[in-house]
C-alpha atoms as a PDB file:
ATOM      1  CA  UNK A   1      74.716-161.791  40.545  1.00  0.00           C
ATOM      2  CA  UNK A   2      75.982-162.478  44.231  1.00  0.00           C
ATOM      3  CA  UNK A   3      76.003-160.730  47.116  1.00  0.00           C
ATOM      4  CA  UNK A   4      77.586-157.490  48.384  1.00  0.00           C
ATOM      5  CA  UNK A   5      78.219-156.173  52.214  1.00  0.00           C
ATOM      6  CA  UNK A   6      77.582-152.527  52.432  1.00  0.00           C
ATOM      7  CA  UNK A   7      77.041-149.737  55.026  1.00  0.00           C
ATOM      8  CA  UNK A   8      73.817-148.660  55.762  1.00  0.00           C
ATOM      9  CA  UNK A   9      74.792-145.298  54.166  1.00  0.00           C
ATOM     10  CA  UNK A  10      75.644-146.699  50.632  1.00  0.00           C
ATOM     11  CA  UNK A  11      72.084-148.886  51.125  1.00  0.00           C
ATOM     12  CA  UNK A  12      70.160-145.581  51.297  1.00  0.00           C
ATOM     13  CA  UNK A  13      72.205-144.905  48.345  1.00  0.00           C
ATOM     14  CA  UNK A  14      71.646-147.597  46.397  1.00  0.00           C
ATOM     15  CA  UNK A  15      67.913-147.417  47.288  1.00  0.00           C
ATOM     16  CA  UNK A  16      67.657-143.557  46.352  1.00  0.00           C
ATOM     17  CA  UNK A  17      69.330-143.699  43.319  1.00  0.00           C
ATOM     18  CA  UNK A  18      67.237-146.444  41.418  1.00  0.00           C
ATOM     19  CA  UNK A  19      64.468-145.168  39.830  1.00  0.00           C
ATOM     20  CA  UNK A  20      60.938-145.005  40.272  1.00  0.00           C
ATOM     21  CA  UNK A  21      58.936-148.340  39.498  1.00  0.00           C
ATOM     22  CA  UNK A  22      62.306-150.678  40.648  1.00  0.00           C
ATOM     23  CA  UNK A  23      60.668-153.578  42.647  1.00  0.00           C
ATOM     24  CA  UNK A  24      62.872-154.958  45.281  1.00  0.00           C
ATOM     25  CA  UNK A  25      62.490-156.768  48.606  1.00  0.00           C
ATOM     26  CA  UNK A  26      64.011-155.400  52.156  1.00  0.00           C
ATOM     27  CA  UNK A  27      64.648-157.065  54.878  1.00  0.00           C
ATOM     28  CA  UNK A  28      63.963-154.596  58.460  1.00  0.00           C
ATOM     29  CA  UNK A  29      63.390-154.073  61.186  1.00  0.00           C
ATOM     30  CA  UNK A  30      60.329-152.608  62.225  1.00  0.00           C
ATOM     31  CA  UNK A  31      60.094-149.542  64.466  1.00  0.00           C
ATOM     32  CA  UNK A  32      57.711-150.212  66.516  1.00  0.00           C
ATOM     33  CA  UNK A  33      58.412-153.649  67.824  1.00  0.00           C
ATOM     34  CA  UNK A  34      61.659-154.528  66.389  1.00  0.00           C
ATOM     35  CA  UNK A  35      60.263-157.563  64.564  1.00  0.00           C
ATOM     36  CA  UNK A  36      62.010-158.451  61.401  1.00  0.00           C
ATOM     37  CA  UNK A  37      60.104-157.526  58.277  1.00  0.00           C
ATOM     38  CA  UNK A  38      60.590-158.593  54.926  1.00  0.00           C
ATOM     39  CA  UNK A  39      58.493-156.773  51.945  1.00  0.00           C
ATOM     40  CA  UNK A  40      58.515-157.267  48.301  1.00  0.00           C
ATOM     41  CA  UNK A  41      57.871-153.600  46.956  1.00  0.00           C
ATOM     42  CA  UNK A  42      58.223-150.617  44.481  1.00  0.00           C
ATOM     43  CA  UNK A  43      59.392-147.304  44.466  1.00  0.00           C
ATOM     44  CA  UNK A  44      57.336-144.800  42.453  1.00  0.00           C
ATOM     45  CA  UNK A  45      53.803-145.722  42.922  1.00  0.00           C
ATOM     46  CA  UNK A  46      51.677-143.383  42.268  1.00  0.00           C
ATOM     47  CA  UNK A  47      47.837-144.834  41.659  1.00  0.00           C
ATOM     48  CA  UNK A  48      45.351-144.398  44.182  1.00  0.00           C
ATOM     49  CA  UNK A  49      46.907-141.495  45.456  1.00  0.00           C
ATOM     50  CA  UNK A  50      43.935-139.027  46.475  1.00  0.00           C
ATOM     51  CA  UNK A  51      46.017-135.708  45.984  1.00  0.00           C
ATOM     52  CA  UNK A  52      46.758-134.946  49.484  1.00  0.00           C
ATOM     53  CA  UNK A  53      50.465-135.390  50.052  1.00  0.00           C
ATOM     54  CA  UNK A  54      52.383-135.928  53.043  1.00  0.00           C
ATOM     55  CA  UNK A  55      52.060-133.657  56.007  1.00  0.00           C
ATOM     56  CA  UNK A  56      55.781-134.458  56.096  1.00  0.00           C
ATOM     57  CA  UNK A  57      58.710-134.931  54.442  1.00  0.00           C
ATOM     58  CA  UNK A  58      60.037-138.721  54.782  1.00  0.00           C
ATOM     59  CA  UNK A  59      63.206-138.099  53.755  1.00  0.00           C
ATOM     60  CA  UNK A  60      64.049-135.978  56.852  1.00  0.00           C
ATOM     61  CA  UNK A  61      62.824-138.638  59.358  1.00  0.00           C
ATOM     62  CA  UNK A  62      65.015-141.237  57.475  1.00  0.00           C
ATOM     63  CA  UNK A  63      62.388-143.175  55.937  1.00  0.00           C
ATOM     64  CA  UNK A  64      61.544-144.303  52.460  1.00  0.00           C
ATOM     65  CA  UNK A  65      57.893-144.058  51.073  1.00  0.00           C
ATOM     66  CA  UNK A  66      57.394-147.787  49.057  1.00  0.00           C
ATOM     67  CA  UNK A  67      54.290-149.393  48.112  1.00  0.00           C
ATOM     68  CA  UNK A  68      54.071-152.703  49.737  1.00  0.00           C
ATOM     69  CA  UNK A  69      53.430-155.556  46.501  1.00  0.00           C
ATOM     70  CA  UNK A  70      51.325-157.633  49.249  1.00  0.00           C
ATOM     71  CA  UNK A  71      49.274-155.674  51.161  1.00  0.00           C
ATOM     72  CA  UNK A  72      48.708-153.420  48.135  1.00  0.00           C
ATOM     73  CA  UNK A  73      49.252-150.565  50.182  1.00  0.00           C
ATOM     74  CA  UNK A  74      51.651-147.289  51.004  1.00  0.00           C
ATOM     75  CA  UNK A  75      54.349-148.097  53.608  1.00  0.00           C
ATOM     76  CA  UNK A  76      57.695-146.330  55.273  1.00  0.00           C
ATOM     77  CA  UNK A  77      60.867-148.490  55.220  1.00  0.00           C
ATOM     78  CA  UNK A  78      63.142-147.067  57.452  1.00  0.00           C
ATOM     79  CA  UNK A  79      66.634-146.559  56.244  1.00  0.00           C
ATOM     80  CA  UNK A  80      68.566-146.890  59.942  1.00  0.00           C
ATOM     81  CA  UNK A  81      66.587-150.436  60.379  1.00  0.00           C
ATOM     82  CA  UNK A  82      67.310-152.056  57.096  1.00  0.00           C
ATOM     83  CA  UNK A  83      69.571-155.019  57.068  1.00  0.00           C
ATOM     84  CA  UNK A  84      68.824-156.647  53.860  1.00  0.00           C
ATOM     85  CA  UNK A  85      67.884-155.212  50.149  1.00  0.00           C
ATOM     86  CA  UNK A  86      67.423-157.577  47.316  1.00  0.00           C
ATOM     87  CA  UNK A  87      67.282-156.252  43.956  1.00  0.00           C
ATOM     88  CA  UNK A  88      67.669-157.132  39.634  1.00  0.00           C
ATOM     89  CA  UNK A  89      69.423-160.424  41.230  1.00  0.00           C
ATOM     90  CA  UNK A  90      72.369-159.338  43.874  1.00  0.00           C
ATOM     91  CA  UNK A  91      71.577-159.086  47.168  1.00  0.00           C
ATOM     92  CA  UNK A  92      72.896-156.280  49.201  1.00  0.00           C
ATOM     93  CA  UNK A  93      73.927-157.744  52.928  1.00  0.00           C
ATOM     94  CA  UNK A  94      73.863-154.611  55.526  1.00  0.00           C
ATOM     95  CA  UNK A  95      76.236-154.518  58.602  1.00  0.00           C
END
């Protein structure tokens, strides 16, 4: 499709809004060493959850729960450190 420049508010949009299951890839920055990132995951994922939950709510710390198509695991994106999101062919360029 192309690519499109957008804020990092219309990114968390466009992120929130697709549904569960959408696999994408995001480019980030990571929080704890500011090393760029890129993952190939899915929103929605919901086997080999035990039942607990979060002791938190993501959403309020500005992060995005996403399980990680490599590692096979849970991971956080967060939403104020994302500078890329590729999804269903257009590329989404954050500045």
């Amino acid at each position: 499709m192309g690519t499109i420049f957008v804020s990092k508010n219309e990114a968390k949009t466009i992120l929130q809004k697709h549904k569960d299951g959408t696999i994408f890839t995001a480019t980030f920055l990571k929080r704890t060493n500011g090393e760029k990132r890129v993952m190939n995951c899915r929103k929605g994922v919901n086997k080999g959850k035990t039942g607990g939950g979060l002791k938190f709510n993501p959403g309020s710390k500005g992060l995005l729960p996403v399980f990680d198509m490599q590692k096979l695991e849970y991971r956080f994106i967060s939403l104020e450190r994302i500078t890329e999101i590729k999804m269903r062919g257009t590329t989404y360029v954050v500045r």
